[in-house]
PDB file of N, CA and C in Angstrom:
ATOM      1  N   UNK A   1       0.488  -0.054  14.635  1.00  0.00           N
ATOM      2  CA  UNK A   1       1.467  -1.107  14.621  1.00  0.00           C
ATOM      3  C   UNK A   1       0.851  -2.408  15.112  1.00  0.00           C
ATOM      4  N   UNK A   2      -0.196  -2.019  16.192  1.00  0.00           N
ATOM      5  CA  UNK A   2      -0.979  -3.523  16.167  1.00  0.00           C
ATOM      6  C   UNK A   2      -1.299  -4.340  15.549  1.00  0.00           C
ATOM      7  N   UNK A   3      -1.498  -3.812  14.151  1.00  0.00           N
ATOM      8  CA  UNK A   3      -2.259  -4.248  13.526  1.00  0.00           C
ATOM      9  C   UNK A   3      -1.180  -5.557  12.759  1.00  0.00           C
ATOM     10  N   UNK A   4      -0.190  -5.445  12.604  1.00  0.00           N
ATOM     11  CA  UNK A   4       0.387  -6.231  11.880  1.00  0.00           C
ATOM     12  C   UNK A   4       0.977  -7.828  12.640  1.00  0.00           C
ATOM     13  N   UNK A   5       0.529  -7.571  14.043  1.00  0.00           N
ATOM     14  CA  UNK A   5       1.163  -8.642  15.055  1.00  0.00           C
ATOM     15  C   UNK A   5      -0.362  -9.449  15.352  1.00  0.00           C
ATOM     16  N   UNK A   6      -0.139 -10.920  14.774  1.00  0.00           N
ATOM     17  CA  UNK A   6      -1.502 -12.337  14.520  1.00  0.00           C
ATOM     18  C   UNK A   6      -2.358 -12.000  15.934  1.00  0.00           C
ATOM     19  N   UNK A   7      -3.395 -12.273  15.654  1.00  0.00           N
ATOM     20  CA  UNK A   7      -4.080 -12.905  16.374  1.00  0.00           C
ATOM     21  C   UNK A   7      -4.475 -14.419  16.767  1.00  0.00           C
ATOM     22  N   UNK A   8      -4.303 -14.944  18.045  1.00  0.00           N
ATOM     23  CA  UNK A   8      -4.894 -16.165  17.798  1.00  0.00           C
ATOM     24  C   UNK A   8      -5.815 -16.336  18.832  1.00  0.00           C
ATOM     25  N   UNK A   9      -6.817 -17.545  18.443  1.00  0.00           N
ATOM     26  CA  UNK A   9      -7.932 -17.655  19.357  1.00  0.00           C
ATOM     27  C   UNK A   9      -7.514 -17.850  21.069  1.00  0.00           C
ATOM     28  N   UNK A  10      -8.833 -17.687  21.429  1.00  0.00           N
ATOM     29  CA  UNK A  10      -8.778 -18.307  22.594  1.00  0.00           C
ATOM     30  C   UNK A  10      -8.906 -16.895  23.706  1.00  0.00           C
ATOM     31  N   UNK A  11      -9.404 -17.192  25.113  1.00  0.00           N
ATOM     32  CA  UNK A  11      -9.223 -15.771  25.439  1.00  0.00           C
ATOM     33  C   UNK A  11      -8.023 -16.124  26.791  1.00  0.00           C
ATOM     34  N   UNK A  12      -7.599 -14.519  26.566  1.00  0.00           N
ATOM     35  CA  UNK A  12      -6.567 -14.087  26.601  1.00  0.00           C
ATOM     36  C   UNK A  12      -6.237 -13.464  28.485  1.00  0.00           C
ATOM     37  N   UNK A  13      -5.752 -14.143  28.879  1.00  0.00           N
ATOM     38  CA  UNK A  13      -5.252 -13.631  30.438  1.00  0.00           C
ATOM     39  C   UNK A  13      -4.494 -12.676  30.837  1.00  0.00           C
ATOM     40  N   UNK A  14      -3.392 -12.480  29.705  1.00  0.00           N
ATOM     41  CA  UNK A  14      -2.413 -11.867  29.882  1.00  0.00           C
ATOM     42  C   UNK A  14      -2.611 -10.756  28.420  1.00  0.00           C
ATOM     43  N   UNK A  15      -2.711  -9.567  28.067  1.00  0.00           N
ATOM     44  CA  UNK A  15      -2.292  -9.136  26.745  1.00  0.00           C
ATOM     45  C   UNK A  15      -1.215  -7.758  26.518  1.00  0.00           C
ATOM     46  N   UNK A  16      -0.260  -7.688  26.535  1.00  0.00           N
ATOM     47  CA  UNK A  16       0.385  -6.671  26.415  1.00  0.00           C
ATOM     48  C   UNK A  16       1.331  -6.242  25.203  1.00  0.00           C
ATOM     49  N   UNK A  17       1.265  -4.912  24.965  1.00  0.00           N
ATOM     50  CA  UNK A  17       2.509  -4.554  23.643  1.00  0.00           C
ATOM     51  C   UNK A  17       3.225  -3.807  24.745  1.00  0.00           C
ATOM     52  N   UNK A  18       4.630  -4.306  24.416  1.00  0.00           N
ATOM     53  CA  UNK A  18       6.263  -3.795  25.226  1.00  0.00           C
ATOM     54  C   UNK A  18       6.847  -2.773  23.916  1.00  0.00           C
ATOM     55  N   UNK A  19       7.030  -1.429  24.359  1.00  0.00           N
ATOM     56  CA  UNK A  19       7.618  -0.627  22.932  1.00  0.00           C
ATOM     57  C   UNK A  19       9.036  -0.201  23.842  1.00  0.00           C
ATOM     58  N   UNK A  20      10.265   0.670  23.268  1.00  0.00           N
ATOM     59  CA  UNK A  20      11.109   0.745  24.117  1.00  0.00           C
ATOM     60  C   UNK A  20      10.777   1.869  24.648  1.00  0.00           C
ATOM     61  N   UNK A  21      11.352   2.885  25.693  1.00  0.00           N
ATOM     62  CA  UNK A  21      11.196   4.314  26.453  1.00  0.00           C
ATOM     63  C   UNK A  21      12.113   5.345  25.546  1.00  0.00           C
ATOM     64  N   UNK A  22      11.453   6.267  24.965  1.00  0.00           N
ATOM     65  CA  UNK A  22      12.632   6.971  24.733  1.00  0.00           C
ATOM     66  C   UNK A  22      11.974   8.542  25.520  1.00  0.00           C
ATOM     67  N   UNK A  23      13.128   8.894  26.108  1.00  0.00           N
ATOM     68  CA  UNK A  23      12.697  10.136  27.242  1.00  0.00           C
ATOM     69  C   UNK A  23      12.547  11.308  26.480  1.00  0.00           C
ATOM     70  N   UNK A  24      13.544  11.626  25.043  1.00  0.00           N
ATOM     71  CA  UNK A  24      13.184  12.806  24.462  1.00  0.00           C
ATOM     72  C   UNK A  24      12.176  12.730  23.514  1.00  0.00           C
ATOM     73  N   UNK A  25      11.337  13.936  23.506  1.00  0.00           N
ATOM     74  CA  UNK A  25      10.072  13.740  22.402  1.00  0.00           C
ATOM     75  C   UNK A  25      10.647  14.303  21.052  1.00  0.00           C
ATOM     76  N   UNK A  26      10.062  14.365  19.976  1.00  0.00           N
ATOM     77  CA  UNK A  26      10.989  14.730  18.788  1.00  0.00           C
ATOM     78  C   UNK A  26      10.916  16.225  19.266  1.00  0.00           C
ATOM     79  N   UNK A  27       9.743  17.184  19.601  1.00  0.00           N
ATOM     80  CA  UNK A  27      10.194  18.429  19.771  1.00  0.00           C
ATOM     81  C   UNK A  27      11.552  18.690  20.861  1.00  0.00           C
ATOM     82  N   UNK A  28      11.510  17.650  22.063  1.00  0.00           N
ATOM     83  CA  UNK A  28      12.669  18.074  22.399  1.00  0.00           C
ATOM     84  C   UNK A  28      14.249  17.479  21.719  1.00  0.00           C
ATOM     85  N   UNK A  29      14.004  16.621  21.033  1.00  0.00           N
ATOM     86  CA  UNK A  29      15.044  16.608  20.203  1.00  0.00           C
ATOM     87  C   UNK A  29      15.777  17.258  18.952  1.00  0.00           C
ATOM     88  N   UNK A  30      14.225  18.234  18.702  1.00  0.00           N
ATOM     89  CA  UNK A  30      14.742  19.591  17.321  1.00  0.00           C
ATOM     90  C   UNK A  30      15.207  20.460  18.468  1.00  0.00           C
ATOM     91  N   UNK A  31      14.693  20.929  19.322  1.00  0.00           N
ATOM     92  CA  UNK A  31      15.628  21.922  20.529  1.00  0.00           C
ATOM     93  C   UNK A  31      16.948  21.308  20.747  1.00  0.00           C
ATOM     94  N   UNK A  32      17.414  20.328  21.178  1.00  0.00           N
ATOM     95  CA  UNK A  32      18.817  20.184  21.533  1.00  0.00           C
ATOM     96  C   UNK A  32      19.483  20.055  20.163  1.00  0.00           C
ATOM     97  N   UNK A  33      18.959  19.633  19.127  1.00  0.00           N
ATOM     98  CA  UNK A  33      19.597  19.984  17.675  1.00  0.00           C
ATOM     99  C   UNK A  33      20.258  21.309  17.946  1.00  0.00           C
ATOM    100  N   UNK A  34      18.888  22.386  17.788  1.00  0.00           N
ATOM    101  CA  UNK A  34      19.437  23.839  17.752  1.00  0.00           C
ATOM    102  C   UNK A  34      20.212  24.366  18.750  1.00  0.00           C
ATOM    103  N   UNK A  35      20.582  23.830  19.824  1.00  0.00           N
ATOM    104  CA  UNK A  35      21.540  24.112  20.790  1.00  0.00           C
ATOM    105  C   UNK A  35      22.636  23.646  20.506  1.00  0.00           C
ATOM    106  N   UNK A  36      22.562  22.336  19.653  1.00  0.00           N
ATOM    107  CA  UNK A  36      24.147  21.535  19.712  1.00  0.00           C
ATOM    108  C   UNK A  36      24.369  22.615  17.943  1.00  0.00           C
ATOM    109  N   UNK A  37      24.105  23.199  17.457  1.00  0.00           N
ATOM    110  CA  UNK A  37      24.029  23.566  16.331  1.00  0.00           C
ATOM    111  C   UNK A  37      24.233  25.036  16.412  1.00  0.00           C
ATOM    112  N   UNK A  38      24.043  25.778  17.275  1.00  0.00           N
ATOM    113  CA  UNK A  38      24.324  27.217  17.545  1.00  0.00           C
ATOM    114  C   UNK A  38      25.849  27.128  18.132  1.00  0.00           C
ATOM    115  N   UNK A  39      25.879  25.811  19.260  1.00  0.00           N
ATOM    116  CA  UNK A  39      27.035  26.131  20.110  1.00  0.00           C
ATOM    117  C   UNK A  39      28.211  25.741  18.892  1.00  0.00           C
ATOM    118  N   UNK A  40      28.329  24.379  17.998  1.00  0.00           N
ATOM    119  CA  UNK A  40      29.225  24.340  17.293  1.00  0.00           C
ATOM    120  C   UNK A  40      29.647  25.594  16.606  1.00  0.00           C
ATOM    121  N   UNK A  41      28.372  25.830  15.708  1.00  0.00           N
ATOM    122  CA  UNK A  41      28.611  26.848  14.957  1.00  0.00           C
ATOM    123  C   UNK A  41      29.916  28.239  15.232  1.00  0.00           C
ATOM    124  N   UNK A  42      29.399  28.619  16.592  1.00  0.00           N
ATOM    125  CA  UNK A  42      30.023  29.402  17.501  1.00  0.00           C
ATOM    126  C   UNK A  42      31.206  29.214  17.719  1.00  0.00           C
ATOM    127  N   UNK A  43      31.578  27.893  18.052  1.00  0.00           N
ATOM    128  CA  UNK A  43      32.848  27.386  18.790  1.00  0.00           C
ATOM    129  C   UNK A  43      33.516  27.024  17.087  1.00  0.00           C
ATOM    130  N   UNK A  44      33.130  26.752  15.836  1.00  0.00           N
ATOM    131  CA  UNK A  44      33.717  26.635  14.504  1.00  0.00           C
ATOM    132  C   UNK A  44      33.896  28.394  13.990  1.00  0.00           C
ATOM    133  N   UNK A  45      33.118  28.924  14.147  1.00  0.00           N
ATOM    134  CA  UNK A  45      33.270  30.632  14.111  1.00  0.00           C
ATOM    135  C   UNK A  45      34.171  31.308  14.786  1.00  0.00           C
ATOM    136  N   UNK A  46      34.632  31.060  15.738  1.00  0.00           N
ATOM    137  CA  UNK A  46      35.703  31.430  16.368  1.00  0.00           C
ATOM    138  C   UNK A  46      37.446  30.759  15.850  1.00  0.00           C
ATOM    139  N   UNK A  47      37.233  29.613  15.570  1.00  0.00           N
ATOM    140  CA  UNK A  47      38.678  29.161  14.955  1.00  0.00           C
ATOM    141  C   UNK A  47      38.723  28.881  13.346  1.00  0.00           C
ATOM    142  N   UNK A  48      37.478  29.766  12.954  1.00  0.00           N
ATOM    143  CA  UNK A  48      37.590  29.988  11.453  1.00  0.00           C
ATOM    144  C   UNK A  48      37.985  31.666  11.508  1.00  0.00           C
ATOM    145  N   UNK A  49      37.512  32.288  12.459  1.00  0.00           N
ATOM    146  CA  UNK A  49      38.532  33.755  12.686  1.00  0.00           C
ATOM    147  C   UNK A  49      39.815  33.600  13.191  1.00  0.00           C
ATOM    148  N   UNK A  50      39.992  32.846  13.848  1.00  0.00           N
ATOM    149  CA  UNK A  50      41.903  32.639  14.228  1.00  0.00           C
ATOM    150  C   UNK A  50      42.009  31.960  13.065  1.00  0.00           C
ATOM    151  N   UNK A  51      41.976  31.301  11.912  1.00  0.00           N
ATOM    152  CA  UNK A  51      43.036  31.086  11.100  1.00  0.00           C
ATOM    153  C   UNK A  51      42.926  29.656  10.667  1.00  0.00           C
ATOM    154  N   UNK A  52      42.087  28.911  11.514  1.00  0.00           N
ATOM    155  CA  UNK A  52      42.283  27.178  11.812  1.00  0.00           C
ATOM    156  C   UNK A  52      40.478  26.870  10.274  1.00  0.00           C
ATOM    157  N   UNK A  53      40.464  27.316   9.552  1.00  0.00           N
ATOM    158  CA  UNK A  53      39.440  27.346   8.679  1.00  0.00           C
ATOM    159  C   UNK A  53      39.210  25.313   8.714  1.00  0.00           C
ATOM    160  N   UNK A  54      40.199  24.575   8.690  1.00  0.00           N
ATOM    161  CA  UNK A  54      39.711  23.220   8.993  1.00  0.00           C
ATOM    162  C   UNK A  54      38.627  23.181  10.150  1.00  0.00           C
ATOM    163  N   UNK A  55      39.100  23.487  11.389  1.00  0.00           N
ATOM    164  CA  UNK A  55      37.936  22.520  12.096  1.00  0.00           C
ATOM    165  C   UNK A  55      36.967  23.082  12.477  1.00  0.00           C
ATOM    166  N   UNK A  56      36.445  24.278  11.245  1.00  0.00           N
ATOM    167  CA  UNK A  56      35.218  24.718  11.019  1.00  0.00           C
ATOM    168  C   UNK A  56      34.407  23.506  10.505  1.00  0.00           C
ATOM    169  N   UNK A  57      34.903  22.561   9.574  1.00  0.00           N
ATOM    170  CA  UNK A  57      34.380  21.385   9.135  1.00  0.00           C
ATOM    171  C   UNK A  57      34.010  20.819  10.020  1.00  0.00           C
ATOM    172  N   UNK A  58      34.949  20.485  10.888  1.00  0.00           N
ATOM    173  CA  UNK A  58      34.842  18.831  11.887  1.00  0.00           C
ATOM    174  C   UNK A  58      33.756  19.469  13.075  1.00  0.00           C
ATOM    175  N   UNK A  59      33.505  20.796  12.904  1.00  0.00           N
ATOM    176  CA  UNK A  59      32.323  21.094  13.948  1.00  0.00           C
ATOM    177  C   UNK A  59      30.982  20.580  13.204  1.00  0.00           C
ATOM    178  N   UNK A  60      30.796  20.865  11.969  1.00  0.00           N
ATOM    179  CA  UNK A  60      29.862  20.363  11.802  1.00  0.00           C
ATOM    180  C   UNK A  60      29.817  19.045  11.660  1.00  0.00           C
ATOM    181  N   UNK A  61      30.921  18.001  11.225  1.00  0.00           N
ATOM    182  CA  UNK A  61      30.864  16.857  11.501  1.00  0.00           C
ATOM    183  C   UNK A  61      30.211  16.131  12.245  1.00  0.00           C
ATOM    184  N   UNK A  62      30.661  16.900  13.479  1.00  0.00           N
ATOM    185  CA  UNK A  62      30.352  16.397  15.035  1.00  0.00           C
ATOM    186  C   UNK A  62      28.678  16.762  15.078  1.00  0.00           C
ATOM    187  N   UNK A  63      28.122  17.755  14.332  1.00  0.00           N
ATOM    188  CA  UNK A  63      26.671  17.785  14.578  1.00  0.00           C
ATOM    189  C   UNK A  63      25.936  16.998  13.286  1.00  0.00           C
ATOM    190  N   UNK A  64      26.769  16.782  12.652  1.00  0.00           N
ATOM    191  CA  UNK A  64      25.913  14.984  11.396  1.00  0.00           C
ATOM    192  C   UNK A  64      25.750  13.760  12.111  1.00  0.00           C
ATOM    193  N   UNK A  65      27.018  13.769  12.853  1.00  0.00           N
ATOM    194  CA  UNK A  65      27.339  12.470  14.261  1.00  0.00           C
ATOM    195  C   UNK A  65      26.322  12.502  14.979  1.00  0.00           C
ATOM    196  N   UNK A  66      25.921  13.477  15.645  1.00  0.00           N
ATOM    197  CA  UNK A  66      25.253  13.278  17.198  1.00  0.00           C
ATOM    198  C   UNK A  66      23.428  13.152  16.198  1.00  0.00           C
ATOM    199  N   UNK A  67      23.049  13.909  15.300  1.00  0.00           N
ATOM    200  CA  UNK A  67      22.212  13.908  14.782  1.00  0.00           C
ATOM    201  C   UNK A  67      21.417  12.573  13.936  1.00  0.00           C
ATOM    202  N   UNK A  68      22.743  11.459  13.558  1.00  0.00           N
ATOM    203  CA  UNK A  68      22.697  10.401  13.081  1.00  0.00           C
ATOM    204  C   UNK A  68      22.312   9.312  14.112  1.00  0.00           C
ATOM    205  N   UNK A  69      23.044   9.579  15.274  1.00  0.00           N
ATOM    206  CA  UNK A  69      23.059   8.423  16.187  1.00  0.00           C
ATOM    207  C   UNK A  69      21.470   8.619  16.598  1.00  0.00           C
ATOM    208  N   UNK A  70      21.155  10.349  16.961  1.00  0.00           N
ATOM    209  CA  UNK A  70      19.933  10.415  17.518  1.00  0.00           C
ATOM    210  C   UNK A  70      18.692   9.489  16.780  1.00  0.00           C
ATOM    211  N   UNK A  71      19.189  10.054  15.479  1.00  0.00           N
ATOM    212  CA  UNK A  71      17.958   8.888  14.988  1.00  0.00           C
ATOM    213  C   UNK A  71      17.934   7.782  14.853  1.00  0.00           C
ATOM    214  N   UNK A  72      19.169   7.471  14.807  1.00  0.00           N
ATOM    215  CA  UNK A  72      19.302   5.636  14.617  1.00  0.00           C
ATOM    216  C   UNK A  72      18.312   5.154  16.365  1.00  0.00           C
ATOM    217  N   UNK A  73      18.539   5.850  16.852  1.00  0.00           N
ATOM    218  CA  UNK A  73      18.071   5.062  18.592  1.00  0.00           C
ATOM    219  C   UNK A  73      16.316   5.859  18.452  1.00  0.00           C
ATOM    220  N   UNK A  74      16.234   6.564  17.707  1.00  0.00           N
ATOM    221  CA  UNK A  74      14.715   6.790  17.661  1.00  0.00           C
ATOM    222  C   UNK A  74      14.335   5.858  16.072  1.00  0.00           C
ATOM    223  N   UNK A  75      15.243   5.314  15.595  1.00  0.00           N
ATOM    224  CA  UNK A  75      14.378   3.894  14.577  1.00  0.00           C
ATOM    225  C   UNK A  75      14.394   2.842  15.608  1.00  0.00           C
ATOM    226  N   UNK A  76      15.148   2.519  16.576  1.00  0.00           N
ATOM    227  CA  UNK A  76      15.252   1.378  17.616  1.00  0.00           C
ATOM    228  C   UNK A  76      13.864   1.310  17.940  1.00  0.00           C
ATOM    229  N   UNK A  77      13.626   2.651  18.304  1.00  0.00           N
ATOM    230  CA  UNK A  77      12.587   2.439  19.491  1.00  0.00           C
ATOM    231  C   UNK A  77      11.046   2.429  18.838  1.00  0.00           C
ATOM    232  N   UNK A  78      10.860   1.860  17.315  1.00  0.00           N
ATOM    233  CA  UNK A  78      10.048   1.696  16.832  1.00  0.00           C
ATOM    234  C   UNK A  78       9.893   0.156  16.964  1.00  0.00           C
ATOM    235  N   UNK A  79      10.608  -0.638  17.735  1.00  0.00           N
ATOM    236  CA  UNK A  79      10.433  -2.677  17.766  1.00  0.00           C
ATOM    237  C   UNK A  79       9.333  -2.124  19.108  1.00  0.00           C
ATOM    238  N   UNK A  80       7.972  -3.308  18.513  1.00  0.00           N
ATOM    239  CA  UNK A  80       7.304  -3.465  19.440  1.00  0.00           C
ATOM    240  C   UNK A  80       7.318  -5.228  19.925  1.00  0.00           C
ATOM    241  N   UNK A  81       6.994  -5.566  20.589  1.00  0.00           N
ATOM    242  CA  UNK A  81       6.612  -7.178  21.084  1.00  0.00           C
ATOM    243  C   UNK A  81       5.592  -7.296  22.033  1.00  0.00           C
ATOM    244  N   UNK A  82       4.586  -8.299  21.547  1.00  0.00           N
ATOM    245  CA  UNK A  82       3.564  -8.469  22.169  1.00  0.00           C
ATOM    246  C   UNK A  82       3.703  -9.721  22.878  1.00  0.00           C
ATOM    247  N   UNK A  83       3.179  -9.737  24.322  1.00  0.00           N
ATOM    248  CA  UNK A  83       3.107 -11.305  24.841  1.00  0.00           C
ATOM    249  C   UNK A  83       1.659 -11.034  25.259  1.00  0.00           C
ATOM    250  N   UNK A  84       1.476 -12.374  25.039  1.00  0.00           N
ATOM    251  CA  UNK A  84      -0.131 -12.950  25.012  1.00  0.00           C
ATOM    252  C   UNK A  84      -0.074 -14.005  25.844  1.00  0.00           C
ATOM    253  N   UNK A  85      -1.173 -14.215  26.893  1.00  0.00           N
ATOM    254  CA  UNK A  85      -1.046 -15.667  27.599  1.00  0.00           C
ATOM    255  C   UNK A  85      -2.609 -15.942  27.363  1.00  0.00           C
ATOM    256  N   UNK A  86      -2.557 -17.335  27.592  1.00  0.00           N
ATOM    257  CA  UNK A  86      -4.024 -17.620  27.397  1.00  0.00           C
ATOM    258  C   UNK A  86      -3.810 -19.043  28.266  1.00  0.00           C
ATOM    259  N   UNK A  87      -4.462 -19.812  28.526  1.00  0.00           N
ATOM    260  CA  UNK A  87      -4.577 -21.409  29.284  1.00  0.00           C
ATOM    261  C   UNK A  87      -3.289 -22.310  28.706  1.00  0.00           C
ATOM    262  N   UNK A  88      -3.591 -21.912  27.207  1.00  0.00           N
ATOM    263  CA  UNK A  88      -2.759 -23.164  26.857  1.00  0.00           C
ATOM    264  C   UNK A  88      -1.205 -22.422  26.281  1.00  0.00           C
ATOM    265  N   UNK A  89      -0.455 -21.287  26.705  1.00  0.00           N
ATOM    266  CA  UNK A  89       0.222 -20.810  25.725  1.00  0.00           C
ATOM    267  C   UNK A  89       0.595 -19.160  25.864  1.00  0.00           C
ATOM    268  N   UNK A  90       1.178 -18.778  25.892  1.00  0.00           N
ATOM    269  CA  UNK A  90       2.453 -17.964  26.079  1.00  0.00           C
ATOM    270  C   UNK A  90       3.163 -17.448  25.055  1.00  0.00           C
ATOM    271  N   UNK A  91       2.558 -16.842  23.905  1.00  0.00           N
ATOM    272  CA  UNK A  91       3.290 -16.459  22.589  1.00  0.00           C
ATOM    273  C   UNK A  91       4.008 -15.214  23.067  1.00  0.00           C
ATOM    274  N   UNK A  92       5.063 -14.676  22.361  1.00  0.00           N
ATOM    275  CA  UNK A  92       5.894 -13.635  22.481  1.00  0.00           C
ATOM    276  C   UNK A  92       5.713 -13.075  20.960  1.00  0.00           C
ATOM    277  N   UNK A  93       5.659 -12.454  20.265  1.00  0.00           N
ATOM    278  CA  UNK A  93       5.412 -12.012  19.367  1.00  0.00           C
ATOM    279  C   UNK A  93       6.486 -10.645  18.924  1.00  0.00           C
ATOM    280  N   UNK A  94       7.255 -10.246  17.947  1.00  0.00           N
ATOM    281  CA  UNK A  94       8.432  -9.216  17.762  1.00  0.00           C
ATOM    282  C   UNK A  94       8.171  -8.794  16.979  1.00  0.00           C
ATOM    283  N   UNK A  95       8.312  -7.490  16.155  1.00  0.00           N
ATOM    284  CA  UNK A  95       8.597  -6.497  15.257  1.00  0.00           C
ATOM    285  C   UNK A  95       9.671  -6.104  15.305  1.00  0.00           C
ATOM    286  N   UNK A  96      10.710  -5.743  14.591  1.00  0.00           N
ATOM    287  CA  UNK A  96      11.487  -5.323  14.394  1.00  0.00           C
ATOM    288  C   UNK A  96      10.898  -4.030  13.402  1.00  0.00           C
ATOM    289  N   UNK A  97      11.948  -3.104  13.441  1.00  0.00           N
ATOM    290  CA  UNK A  97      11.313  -1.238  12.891  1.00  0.00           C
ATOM    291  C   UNK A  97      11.625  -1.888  11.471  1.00  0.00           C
ATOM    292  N   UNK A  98      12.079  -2.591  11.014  1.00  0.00           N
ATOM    293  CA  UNK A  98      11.796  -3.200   9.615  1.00  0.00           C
ATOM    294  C   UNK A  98      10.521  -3.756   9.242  1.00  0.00           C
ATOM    295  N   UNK A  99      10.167  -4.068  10.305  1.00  0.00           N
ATOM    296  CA  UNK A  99       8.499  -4.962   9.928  1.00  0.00           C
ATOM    297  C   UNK A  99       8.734  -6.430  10.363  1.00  0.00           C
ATOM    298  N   UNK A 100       9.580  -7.036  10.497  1.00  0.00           N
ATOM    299  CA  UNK A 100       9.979  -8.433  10.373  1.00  0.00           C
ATOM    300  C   UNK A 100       9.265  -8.764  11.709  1.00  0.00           C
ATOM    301  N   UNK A 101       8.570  -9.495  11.712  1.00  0.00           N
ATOM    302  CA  UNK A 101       7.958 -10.495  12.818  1.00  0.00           C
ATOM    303  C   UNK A 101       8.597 -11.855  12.641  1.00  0.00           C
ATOM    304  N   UNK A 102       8.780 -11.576  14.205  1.00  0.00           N
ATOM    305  CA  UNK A 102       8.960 -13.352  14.823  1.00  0.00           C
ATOM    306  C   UNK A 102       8.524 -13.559  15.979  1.00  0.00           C
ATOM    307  N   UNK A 103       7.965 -14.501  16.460  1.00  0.00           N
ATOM    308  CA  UNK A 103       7.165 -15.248  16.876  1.00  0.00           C
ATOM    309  C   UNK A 103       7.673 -16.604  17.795  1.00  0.00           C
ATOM    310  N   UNK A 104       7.246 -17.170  19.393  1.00  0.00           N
ATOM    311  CA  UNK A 104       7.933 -17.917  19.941  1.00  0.00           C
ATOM    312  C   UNK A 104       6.552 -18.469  20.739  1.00  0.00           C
ATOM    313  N   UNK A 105       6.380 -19.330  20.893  1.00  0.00           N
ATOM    314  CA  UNK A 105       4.953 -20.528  21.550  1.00  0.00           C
ATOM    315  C   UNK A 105       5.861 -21.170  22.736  1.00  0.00           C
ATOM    316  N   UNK A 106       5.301 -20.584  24.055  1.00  0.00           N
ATOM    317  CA  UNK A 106       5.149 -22.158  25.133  1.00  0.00           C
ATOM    318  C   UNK A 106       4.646 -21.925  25.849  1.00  0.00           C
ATOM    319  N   UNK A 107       5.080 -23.562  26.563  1.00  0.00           N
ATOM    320  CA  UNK A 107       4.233 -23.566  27.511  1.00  0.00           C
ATOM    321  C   UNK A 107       3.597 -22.298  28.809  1.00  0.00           C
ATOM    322  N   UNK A 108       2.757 -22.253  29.174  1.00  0.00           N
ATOM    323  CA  UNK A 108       2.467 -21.231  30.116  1.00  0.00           C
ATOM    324  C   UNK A 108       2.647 -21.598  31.456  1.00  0.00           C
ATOM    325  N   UNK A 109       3.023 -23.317  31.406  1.00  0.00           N
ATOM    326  CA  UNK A 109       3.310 -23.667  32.968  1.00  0.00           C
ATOM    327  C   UNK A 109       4.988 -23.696  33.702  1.00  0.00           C
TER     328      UNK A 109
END
């Protein structure tokens, strides 16, 4: 991902890439899948034997939901931003998980 955020001259005092934290790794996020995915199942298996055959659906609903959001906040956490300082200058530099760079110059004093 470095690779796509400018370089500019001059040397550099300050150089850092900021990415966001995300605490679960994808393996632990296929494990709590299969936990949130056994327990629905279970808890939709039980009121598809009493009679209630609807909110056999809305269990799995609820595991498209939690599964959707999970990834939407693991595309988040693909924005990197670089700040750069150098003598004359203070760039901030952004990615967005689209690719879109933008870019902000000042002063360093």
């Amino acid at each position: 991902m470095g690779d796509e955020i400018s370089h500019t001259a001059g040397e550099y005092l300050f150089d850092a890439v900021l990415t966001p934290h995300r605490s679960l790794s994808p393996r632990g996020f296929w494990l709590l899948m299969g936990c949130i995915v056994a327990v629905s199942f279970t808890g939709g298996l039980v009121f598809l034997i009493a009679g209630a055959w609807p909110i056999f659906g809305f269990f799995g609903l609820d595991v498209a939901l939690i599964y959707w959001a999970f990834r939407a906040s693991y595309r988040s956490g693909r924005l990197r931003e670089r700040l750069r300082l150098t003598r004359d200058e203070l760039t901030v530099e952004r990615i967005d998980p689209r690719g879109k760079l933008r870019r902000w110059t000042f002063q360093p004093y």
